[in-house]
C-alpha atoms as a PDB file:
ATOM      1  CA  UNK A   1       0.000   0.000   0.000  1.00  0.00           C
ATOM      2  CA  UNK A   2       1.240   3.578  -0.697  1.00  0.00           C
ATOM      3  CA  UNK A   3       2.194   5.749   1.866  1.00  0.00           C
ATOM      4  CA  UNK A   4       0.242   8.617   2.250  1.00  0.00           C
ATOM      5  CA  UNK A   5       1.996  12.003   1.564  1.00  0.00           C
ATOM      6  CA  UNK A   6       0.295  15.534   2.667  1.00  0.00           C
ATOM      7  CA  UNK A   7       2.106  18.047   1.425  1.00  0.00           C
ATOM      8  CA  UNK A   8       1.450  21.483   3.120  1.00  0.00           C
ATOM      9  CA  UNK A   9       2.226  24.892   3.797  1.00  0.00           C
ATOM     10  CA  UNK A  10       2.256  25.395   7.321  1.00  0.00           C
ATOM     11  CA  UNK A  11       3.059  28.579   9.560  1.00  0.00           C
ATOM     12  CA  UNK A  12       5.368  27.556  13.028  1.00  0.00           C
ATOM     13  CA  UNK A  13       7.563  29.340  15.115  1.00  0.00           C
ATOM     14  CA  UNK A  14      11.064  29.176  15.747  1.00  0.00           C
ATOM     15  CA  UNK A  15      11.029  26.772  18.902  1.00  0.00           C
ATOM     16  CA  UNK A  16       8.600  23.908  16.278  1.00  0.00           C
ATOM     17  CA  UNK A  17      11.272  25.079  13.326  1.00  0.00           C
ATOM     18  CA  UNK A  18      14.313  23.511  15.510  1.00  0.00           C
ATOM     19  CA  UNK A  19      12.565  20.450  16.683  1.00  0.00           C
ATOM     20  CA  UNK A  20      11.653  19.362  13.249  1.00  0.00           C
ATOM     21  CA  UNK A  21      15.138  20.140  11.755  1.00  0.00           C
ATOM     22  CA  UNK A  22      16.725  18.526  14.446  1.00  0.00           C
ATOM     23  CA  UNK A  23      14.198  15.170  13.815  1.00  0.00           C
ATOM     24  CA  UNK A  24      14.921  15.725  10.192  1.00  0.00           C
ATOM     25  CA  UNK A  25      18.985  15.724  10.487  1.00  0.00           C
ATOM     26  CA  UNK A  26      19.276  12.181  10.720  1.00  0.00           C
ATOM     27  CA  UNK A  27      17.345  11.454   7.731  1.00  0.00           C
ATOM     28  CA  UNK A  28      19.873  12.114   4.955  1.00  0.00           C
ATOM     29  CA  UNK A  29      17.217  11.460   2.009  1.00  0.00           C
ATOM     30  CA  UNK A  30      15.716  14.616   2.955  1.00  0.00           C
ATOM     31  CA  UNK A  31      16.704  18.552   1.260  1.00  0.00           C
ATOM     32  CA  UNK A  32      16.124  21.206   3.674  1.00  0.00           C
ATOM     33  CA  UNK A  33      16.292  24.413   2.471  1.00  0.00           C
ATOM     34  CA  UNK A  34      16.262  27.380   4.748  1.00  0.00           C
ATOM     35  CA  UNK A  35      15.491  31.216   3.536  1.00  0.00           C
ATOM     36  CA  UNK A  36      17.465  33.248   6.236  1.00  0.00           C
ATOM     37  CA  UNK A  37      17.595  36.190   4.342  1.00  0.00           C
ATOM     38  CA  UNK A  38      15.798  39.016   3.929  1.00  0.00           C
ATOM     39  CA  UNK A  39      13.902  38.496   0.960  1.00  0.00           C
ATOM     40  CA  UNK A  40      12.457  41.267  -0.581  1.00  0.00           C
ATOM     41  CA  UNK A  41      11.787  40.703  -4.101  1.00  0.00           C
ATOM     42  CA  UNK A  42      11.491  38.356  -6.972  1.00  0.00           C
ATOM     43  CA  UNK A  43      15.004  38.526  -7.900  1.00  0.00           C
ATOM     44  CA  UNK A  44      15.755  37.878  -4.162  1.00  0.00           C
ATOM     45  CA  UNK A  45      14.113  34.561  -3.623  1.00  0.00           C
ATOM     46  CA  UNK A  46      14.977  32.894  -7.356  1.00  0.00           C
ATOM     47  CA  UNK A  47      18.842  33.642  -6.518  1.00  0.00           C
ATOM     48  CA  UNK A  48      18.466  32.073  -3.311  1.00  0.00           C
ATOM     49  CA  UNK A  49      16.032  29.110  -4.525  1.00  0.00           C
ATOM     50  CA  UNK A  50      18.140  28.194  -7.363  1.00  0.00           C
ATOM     51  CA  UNK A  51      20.984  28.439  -5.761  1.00  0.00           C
ATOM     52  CA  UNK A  52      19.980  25.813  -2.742  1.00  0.00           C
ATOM     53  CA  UNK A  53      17.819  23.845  -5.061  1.00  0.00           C
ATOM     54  CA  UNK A  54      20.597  23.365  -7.316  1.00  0.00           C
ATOM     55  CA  UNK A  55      18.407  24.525 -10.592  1.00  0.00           C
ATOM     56  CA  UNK A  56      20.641  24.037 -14.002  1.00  0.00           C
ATOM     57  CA  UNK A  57      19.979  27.187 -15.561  1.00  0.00           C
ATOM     58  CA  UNK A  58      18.706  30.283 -13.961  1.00  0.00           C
ATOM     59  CA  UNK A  59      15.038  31.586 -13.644  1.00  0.00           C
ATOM     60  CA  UNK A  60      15.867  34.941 -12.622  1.00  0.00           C
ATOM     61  CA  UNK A  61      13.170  36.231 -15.765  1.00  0.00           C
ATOM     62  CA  UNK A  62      10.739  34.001 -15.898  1.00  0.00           C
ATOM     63  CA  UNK A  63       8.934  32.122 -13.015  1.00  0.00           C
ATOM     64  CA  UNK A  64       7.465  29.365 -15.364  1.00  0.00           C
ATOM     65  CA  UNK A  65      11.191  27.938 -15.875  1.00  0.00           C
ATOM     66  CA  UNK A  66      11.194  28.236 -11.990  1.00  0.00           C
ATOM     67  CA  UNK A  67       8.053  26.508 -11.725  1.00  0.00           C
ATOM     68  CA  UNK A  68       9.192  23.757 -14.006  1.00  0.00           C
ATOM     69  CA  UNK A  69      12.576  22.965 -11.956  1.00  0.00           C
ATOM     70  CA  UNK A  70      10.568  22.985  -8.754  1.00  0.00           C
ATOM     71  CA  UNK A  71       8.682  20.455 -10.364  1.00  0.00           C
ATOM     72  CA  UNK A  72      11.583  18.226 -11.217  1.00  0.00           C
ATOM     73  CA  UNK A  73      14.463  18.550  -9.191  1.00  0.00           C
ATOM     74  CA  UNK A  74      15.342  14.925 -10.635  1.00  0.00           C
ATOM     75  CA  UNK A  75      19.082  16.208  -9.856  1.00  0.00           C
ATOM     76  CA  UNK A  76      18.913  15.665  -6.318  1.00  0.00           C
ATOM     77  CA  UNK A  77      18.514  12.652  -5.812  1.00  0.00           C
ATOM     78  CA  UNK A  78      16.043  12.925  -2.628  1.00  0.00           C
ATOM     79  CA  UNK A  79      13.347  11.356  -0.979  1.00  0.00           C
ATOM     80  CA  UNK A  80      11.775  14.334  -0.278  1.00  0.00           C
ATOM     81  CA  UNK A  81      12.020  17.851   0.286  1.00  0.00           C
ATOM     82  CA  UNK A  82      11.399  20.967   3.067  1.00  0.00           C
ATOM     83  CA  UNK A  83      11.686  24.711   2.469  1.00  0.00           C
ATOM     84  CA  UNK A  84      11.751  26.650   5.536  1.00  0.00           C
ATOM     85  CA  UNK A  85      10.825  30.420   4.726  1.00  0.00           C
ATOM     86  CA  UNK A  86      12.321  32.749   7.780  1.00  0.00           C
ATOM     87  CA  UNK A  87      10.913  36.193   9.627  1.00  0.00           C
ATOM     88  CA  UNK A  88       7.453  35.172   7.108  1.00  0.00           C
ATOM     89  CA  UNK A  89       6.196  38.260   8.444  1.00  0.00           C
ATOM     90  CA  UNK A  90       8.870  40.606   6.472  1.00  0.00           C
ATOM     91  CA  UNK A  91       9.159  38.347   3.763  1.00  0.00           C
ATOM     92  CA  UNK A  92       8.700  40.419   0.576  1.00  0.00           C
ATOM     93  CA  UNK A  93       6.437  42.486   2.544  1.00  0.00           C
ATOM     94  CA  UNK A  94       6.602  45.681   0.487  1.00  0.00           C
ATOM     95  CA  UNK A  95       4.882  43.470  -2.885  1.00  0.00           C
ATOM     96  CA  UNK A  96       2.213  41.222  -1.144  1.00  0.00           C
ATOM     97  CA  UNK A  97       1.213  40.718  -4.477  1.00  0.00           C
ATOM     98  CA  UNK A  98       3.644  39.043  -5.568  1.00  0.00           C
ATOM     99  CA  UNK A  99       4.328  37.072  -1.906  1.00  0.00           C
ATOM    100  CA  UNK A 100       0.617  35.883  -2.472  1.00  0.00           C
ATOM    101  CA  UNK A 101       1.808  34.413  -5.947  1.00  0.00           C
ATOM    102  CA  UNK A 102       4.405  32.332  -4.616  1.00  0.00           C
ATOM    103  CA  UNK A 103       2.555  30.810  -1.424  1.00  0.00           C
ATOM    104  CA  UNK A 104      -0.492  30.031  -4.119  1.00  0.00           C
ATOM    105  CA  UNK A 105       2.049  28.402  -6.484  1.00  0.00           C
ATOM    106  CA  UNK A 106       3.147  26.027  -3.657  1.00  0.00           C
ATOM    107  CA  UNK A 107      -0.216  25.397  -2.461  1.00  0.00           C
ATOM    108  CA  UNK A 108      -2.053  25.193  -5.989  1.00  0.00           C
ATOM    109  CA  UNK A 109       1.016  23.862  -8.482  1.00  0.00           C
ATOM    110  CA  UNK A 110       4.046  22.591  -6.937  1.00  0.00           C
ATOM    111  CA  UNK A 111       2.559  20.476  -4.087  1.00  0.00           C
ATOM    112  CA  UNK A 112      -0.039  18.940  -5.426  1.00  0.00           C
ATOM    113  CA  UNK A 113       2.668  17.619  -8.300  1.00  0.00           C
ATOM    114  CA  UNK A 114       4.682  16.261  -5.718  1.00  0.00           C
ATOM    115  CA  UNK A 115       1.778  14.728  -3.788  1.00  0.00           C
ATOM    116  CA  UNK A 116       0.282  13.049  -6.676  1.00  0.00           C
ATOM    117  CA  UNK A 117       0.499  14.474 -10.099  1.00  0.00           C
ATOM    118  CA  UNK A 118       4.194  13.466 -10.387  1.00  0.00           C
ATOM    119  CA  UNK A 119       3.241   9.781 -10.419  1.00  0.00           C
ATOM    120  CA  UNK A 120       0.620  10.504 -13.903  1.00  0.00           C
ATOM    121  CA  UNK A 121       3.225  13.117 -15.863  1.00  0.00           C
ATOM    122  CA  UNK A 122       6.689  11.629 -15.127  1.00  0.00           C
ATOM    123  CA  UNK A 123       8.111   8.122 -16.155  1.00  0.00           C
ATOM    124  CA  UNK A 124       8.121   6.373 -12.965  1.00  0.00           C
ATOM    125  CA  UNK A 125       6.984   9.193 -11.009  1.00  0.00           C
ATOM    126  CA  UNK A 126       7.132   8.326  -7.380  1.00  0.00           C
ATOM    127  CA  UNK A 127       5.135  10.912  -5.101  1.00  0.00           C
ATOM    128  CA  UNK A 128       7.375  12.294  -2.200  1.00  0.00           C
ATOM    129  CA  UNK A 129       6.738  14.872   0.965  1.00  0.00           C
ATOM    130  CA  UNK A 130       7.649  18.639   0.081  1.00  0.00           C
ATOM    131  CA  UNK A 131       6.740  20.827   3.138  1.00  0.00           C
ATOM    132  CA  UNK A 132       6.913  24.390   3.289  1.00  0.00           C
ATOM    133  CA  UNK A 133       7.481  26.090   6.704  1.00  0.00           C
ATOM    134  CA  UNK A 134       6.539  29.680   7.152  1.00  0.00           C
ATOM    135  CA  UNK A 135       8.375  30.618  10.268  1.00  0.00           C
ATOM    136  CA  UNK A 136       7.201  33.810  12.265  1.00  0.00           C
END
């Protein structure tokens, strides 16, 4: 029987943040990716995404390339995946436009794909866990 996998976007605090990372360090299979910085616009949070995601080209001008890689990340060879997005509250908080975009593309597009979708559009496709954290 398949595992069950609910991917989510979920807000936490720092203390929750720890506890989890510290569960998840001795899992190896597992990408965490933490966004420590102050991210304040689109250009902001590609570089750091494609840097820690390890995309092959950049997506610096257009978010459907982005999109795509997030969909794939093939590269990695993981078992599953965890973005933790730091200080949520001033993240990109002078274009809340454009912060509403990216939280709906994780909640609409890229984790429903890994949750199920992957398994229908990708030769053997296997569903795995990608969690986002929104830490306050």
């Amino acid at each position: 029987m398949d595992e069950i996998i609910d991917n989510k976007v979920l807000e936490t605090n720092s203390e929750e943040i720890e506890s989890l990372k510290a569960e998840l360090a001795t899992n190896d299979r597992f990408l965490i990716v933490e966004l420590k910085e102050a991210i304040q616009s689109w250009e902001d949070y590609i570089s750091e995404v494609q840097l820690k995601f390890k995309f092959p080209t950049t997506c610096l001008d257009s978010m459907d390339r982005y999109l795509d890689w997030i969909r794939d990340l093939e590269w990695l060879d993981k078992d599953g995946y965890v973005l933790i997005i730091y200080r949520y509250l001033d993240f990109l908080k002078d274009d809340p436009k454009l912060k509403k975009e990216i939280i709906t593309d994780f909640t609409d597009v890229i984790l429903p794909f890994w949750q199920e979708e992957v398994k229908d559009v990708v030769v053997n496709g296997k569903a795995k866990p990608f969690m986002v954290y929104l830490v306050d």
